[in-house]
PDB file of N, CA and C in Angstrom:
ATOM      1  N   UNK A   1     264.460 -91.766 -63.080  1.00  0.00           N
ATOM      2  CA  UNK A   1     265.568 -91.013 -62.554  1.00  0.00           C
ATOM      3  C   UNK A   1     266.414 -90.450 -63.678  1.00  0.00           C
ATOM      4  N   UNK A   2     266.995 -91.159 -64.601  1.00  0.00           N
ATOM      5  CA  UNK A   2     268.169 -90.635 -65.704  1.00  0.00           C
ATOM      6  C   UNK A   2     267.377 -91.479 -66.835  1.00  0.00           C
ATOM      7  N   UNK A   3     267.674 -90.560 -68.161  1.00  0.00           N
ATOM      8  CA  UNK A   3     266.466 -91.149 -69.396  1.00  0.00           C
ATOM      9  C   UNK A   3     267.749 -92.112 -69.556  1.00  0.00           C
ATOM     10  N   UNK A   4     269.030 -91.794 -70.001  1.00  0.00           N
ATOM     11  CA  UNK A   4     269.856 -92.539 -70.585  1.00  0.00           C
ATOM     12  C   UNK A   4     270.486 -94.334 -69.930  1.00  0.00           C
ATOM     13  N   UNK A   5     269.870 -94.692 -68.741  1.00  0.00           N
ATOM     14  CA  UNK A   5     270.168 -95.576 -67.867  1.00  0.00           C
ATOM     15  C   UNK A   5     268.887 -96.554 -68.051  1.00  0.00           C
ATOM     16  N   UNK A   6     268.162 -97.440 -68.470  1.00  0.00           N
ATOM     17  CA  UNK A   6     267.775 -98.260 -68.492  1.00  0.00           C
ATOM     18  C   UNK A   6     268.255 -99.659 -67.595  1.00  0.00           C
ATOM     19  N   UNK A   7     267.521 -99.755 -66.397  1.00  0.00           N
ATOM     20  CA  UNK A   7     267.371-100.869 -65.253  1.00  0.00           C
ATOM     21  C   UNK A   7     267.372-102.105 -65.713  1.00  0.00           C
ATOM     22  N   UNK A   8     266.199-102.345 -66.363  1.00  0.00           N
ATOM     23  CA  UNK A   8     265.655-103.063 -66.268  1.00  0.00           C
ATOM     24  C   UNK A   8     266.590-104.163 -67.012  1.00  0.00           C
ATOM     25  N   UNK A   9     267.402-103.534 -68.434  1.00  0.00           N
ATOM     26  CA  UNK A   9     268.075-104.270 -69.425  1.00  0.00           C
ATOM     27  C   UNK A   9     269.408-105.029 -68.866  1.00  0.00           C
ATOM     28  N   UNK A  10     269.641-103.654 -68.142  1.00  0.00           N
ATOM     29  CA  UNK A  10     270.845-104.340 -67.077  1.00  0.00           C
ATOM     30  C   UNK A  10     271.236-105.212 -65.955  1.00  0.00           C
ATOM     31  N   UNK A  11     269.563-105.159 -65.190  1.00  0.00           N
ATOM     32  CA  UNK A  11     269.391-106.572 -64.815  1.00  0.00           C
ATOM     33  C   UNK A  11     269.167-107.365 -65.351  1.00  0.00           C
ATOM     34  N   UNK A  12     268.647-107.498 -66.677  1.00  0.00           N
ATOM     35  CA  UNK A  12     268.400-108.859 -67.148  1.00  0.00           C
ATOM     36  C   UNK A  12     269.574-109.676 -66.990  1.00  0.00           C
ATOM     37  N   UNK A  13     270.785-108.304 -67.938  1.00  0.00           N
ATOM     38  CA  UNK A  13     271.660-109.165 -68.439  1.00  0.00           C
ATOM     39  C   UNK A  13     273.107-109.367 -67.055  1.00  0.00           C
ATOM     40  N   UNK A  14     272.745-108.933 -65.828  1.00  0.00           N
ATOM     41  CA  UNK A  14     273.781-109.145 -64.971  1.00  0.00           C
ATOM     42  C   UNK A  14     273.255-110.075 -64.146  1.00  0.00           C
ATOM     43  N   UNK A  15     271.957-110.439 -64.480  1.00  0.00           N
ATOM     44  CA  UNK A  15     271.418-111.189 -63.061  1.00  0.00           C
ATOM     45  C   UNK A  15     272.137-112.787 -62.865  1.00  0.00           C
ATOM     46  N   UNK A  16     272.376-113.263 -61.870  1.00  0.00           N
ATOM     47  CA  UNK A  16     272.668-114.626 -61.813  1.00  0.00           C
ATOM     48  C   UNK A  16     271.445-115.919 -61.779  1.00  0.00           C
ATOM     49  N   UNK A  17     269.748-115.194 -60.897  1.00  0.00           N
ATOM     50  CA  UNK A  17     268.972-116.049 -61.190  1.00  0.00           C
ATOM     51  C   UNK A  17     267.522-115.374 -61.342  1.00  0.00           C
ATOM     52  N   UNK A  18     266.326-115.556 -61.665  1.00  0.00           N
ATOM     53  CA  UNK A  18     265.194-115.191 -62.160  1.00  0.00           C
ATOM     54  C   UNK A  18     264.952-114.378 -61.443  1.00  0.00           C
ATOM     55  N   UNK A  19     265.062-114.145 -60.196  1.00  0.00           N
ATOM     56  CA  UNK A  19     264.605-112.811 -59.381  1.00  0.00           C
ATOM     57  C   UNK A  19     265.679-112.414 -58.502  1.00  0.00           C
ATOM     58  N   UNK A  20     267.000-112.252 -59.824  1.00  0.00           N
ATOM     59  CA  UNK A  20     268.008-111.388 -58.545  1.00  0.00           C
ATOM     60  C   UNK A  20     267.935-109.916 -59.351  1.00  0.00           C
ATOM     61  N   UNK A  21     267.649-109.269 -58.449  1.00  0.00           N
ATOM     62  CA  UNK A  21     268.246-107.797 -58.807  1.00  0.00           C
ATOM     63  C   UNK A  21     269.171-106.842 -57.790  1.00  0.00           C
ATOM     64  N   UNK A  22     269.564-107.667 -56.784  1.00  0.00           N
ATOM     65  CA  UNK A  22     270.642-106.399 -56.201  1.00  0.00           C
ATOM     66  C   UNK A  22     271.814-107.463 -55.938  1.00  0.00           C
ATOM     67  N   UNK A  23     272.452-108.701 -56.539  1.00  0.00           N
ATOM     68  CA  UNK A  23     274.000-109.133 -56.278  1.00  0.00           C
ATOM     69  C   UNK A  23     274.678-107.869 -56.618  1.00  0.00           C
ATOM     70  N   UNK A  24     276.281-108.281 -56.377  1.00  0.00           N
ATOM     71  CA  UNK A  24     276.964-107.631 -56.298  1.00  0.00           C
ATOM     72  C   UNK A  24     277.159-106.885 -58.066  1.00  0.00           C
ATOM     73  N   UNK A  25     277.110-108.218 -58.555  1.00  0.00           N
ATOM     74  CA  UNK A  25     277.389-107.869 -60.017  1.00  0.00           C
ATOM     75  C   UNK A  25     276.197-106.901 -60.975  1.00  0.00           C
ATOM     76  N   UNK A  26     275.097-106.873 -60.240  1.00  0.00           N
ATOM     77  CA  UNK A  26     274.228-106.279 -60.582  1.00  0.00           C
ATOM     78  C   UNK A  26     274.134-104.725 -60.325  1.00  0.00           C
ATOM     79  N   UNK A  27     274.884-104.858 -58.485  1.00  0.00           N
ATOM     80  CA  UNK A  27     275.304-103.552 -58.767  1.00  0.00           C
ATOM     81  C   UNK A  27     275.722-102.767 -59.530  1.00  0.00           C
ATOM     82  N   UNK A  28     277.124-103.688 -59.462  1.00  0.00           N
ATOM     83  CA  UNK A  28     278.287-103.305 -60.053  1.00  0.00           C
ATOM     84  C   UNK A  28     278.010-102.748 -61.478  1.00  0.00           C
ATOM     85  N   UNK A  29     277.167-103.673 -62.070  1.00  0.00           N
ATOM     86  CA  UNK A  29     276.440-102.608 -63.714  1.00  0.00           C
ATOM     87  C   UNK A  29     275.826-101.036 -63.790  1.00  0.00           C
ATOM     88  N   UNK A  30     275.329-101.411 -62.603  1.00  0.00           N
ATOM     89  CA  UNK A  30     274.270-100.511 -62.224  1.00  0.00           C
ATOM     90  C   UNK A  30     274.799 -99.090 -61.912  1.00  0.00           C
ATOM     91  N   UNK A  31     276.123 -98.963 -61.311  1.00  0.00           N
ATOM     92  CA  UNK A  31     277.007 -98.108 -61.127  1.00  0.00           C
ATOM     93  C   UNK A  31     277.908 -97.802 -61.978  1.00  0.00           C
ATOM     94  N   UNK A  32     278.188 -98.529 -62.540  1.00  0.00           N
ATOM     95  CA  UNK A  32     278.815 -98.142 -63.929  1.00  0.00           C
ATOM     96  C   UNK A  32     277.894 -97.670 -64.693  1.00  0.00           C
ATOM     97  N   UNK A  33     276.668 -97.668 -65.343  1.00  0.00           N
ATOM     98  CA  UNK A  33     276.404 -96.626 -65.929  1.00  0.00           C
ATOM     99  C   UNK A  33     275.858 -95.228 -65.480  1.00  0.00           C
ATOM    100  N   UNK A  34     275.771 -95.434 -64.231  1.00  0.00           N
ATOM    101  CA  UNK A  34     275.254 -94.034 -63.412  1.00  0.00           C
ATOM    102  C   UNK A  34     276.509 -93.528 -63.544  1.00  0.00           C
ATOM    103  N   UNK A  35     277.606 -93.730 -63.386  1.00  0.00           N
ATOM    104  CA  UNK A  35     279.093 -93.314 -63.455  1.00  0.00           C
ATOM    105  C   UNK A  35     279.404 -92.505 -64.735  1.00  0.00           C
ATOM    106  N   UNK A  36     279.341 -93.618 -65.981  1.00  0.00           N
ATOM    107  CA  UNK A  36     279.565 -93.310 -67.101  1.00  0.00           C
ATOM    108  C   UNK A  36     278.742 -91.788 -67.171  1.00  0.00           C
ATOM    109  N   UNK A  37     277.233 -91.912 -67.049  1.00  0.00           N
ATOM    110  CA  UNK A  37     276.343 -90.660 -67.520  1.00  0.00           C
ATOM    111  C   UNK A  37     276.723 -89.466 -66.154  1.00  0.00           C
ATOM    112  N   UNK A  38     277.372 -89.464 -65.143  1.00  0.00           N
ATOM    113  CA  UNK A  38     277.329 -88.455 -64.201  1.00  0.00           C
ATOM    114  C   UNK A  38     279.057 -87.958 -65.276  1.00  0.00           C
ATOM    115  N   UNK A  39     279.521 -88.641 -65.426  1.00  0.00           N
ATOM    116  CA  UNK A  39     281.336 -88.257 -66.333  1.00  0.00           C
ATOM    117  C   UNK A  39     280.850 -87.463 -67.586  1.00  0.00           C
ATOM    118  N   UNK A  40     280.068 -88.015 -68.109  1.00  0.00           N
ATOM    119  CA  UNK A  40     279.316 -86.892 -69.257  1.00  0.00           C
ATOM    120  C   UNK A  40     278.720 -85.927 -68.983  1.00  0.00           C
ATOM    121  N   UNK A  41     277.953 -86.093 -67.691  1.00  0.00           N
ATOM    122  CA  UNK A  41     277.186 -84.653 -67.291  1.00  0.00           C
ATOM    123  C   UNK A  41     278.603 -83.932 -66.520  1.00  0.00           C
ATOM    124  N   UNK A  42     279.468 -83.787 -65.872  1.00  0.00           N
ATOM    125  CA  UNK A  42     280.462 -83.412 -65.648  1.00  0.00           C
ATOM    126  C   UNK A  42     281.539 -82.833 -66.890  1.00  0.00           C
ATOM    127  N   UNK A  43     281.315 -83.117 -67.998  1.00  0.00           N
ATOM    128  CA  UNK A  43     282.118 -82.859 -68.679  1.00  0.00           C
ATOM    129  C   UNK A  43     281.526 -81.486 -69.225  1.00  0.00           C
ATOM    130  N   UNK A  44     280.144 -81.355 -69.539  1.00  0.00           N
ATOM    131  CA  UNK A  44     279.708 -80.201 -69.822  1.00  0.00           C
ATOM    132  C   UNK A  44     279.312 -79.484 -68.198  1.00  0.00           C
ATOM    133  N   UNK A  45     278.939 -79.492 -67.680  1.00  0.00           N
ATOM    134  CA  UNK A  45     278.900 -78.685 -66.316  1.00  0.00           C
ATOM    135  C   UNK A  45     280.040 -78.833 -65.559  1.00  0.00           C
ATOM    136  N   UNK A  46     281.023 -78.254 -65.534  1.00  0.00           N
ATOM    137  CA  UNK A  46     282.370 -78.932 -64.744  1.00  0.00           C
ATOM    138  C   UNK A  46     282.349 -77.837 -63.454  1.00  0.00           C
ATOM    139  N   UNK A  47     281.386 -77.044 -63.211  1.00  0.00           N
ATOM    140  CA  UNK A  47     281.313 -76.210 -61.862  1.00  0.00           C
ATOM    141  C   UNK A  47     280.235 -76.937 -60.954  1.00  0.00           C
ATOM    142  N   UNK A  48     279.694 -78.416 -60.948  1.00  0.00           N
ATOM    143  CA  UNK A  48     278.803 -78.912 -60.576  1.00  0.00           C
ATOM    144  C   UNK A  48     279.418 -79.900 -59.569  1.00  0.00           C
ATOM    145  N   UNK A  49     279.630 -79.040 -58.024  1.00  0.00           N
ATOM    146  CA  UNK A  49     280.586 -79.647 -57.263  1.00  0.00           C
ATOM    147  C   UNK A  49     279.596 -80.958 -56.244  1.00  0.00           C
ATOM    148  N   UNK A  50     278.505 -80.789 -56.250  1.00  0.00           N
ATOM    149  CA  UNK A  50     277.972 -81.663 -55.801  1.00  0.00           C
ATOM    150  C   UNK A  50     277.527 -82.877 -56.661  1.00  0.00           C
ATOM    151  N   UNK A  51     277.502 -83.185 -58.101  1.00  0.00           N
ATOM    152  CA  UNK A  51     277.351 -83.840 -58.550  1.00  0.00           C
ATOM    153  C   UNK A  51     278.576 -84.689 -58.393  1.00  0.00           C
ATOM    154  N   UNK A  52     279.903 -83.962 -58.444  1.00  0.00           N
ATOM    155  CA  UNK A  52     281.253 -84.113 -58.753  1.00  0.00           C
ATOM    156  C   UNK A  52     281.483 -85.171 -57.483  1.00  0.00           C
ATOM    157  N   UNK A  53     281.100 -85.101 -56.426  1.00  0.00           N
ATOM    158  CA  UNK A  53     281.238 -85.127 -54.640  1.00  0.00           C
ATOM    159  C   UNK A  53     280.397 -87.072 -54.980  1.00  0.00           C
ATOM    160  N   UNK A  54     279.148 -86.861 -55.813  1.00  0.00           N
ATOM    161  CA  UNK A  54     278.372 -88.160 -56.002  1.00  0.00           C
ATOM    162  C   UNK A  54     278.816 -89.157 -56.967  1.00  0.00           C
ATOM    163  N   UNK A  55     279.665 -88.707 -57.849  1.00  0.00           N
ATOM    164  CA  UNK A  55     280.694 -89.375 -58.695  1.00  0.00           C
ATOM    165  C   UNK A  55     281.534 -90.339 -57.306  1.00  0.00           C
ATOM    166  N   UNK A  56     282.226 -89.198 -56.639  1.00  0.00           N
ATOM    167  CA  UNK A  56     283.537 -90.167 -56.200  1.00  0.00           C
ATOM    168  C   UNK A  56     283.111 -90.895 -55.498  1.00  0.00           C
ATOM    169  N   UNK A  57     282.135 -91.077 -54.795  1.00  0.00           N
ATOM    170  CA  UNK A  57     281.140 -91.920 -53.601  1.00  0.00           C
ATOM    171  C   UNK A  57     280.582 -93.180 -54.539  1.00  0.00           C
ATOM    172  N   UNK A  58     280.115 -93.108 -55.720  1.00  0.00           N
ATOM    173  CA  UNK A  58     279.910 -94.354 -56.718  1.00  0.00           C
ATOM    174  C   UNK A  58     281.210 -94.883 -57.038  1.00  0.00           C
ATOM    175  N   UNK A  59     282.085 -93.842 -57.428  1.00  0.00           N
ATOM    176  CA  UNK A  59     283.466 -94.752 -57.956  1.00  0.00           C
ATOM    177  C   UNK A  59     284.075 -95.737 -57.021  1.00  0.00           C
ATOM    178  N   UNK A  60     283.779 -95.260 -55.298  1.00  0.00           N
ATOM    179  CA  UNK A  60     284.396 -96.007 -54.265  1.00  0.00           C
ATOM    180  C   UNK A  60     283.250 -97.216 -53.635  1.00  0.00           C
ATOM    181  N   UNK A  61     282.219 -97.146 -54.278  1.00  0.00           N
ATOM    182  CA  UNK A  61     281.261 -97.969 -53.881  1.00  0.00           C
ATOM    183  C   UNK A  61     281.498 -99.260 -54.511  1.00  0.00           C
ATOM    184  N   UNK A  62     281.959 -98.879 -56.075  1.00  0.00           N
ATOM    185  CA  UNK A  62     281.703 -99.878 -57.370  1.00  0.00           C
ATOM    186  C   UNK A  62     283.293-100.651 -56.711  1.00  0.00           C
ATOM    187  N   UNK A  63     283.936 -99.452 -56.469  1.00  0.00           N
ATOM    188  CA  UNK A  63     285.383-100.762 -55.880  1.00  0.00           C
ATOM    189  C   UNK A  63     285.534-101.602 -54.636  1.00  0.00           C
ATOM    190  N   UNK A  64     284.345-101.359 -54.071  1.00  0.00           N
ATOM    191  CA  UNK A  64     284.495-101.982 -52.576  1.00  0.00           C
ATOM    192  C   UNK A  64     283.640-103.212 -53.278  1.00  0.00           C
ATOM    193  N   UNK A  65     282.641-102.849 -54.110  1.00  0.00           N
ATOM    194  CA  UNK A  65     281.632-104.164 -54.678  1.00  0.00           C
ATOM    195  C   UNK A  65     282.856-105.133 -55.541  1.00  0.00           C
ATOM    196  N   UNK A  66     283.539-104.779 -56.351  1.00  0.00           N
ATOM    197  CA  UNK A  66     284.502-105.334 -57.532  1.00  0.00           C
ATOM    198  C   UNK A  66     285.557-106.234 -56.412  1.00  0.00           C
ATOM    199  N   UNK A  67     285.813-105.386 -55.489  1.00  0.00           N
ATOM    200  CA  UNK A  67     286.661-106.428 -54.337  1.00  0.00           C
ATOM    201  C   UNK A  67     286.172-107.159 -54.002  1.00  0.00           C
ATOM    202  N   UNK A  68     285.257-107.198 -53.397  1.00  0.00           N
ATOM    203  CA  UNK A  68     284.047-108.276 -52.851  1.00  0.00           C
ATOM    204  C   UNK A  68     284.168-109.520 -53.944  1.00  0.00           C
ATOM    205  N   UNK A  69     283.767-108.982 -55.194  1.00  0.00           N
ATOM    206  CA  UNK A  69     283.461-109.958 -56.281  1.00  0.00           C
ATOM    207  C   UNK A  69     285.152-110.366 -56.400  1.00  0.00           C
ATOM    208  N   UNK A  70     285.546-109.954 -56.406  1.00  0.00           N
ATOM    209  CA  UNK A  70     287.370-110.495 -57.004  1.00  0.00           C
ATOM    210  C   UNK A  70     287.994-111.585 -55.538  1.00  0.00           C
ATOM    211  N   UNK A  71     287.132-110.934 -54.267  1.00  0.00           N
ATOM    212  CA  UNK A  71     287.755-111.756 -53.362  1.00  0.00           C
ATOM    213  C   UNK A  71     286.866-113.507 -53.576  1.00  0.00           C
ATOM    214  N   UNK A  72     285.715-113.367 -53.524  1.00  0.00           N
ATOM    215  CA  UNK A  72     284.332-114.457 -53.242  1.00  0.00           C
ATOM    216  C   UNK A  72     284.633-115.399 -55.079  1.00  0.00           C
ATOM    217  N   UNK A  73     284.474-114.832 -55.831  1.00  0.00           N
ATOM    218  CA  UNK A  73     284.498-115.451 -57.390  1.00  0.00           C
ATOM    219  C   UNK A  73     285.214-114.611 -58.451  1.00  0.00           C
ATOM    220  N   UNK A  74     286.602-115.456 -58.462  1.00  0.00           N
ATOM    221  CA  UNK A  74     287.711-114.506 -59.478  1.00  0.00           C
ATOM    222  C   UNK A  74     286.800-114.434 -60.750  1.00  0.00           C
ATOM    223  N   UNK A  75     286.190-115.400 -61.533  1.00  0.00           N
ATOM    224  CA  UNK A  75     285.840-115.848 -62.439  1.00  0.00           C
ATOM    225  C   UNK A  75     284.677-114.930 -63.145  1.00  0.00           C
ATOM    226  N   UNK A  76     283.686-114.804 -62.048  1.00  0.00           N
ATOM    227  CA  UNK A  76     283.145-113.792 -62.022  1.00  0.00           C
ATOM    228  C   UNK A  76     283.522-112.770 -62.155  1.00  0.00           C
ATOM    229  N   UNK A  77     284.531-111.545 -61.589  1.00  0.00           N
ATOM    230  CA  UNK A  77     285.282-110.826 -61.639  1.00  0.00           C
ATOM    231  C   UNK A  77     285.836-110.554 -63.017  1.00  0.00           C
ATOM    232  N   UNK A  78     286.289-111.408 -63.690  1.00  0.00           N
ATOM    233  CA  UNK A  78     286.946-111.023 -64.670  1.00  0.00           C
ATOM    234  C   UNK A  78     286.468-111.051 -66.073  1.00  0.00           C
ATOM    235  N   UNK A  79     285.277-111.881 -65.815  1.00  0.00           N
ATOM    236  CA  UNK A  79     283.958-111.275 -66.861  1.00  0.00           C
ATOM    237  C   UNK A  79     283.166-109.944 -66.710  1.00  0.00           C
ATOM    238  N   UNK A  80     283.402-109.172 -65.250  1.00  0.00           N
ATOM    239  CA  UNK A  80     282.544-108.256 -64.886  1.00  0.00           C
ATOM    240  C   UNK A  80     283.851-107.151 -65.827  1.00  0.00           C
ATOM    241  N   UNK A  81     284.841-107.474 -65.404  1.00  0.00           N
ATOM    242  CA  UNK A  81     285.742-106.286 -65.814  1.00  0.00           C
ATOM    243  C   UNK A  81     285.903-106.373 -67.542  1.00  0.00           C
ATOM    244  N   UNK A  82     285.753-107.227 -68.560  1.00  0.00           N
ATOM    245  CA  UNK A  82     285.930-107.559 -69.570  1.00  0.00           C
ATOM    246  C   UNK A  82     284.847-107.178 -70.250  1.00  0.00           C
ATOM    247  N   UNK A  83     283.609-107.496 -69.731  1.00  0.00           N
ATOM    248  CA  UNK A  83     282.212-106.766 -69.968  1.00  0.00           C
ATOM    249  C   UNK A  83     281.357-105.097 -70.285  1.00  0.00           C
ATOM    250  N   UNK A  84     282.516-105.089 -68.625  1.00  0.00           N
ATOM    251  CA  UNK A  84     282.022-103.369 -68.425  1.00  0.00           C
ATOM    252  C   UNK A  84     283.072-102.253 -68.998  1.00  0.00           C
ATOM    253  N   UNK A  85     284.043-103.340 -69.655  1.00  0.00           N
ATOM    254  CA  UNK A  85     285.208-102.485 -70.298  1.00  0.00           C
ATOM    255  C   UNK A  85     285.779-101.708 -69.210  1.00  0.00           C
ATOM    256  N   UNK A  86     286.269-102.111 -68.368  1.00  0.00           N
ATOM    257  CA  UNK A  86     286.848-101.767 -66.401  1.00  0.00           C
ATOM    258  C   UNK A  86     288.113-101.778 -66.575  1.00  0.00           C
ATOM    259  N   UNK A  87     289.069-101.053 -66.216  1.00  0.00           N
ATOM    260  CA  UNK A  87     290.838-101.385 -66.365  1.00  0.00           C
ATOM    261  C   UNK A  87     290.851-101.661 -64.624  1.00  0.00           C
ATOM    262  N   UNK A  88     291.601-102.433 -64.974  1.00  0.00           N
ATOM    263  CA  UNK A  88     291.999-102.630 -63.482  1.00  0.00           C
ATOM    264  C   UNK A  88     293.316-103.174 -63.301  1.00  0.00           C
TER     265      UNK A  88
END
């Protein structure tokens, strides 16, 4: 899908056990860098209203997941945000 996004590394390192790949926190990586690289492709194409439209739909996805995680395991949470370099 995107050269610059590598899966596989990011599950390794978000997973909680040998064959998790979709927790929350795994998302939550997972969307952050689709995020990060759609903000760069936006920065040079800034007339790219449908890309623009798939940005804000990840940004509100990654916060409904980050709530989830902040409500269920603070602890968790605040390694996810310290990690992914997240202001919150």
């Amino acid at each position: 899908m995107i050269a610059d996004i590598n899966k596989a590394e990011i599950i390794d390192k978000y997973k909680n056990h040998n064959k998790d790949t979709g927790s929350a926190s795994v998302q939550i990586a997972l969307l952050s860098s689709r995020i990060s690289y759609l903000t760069n492709h936006l920065k040079v194409h800034r007339k790219d209203v449908h890309s623009r439209r798939g940005l804000i739909a990840m940004t509100s996805r990654r916060r409904k997941l980050l709530d989830y995680v902040k409500k269920h395991n603070l602890d968790q949470y605040n390694e996810l945000l310290k990690s992914l370099k997240l202001r919150r």
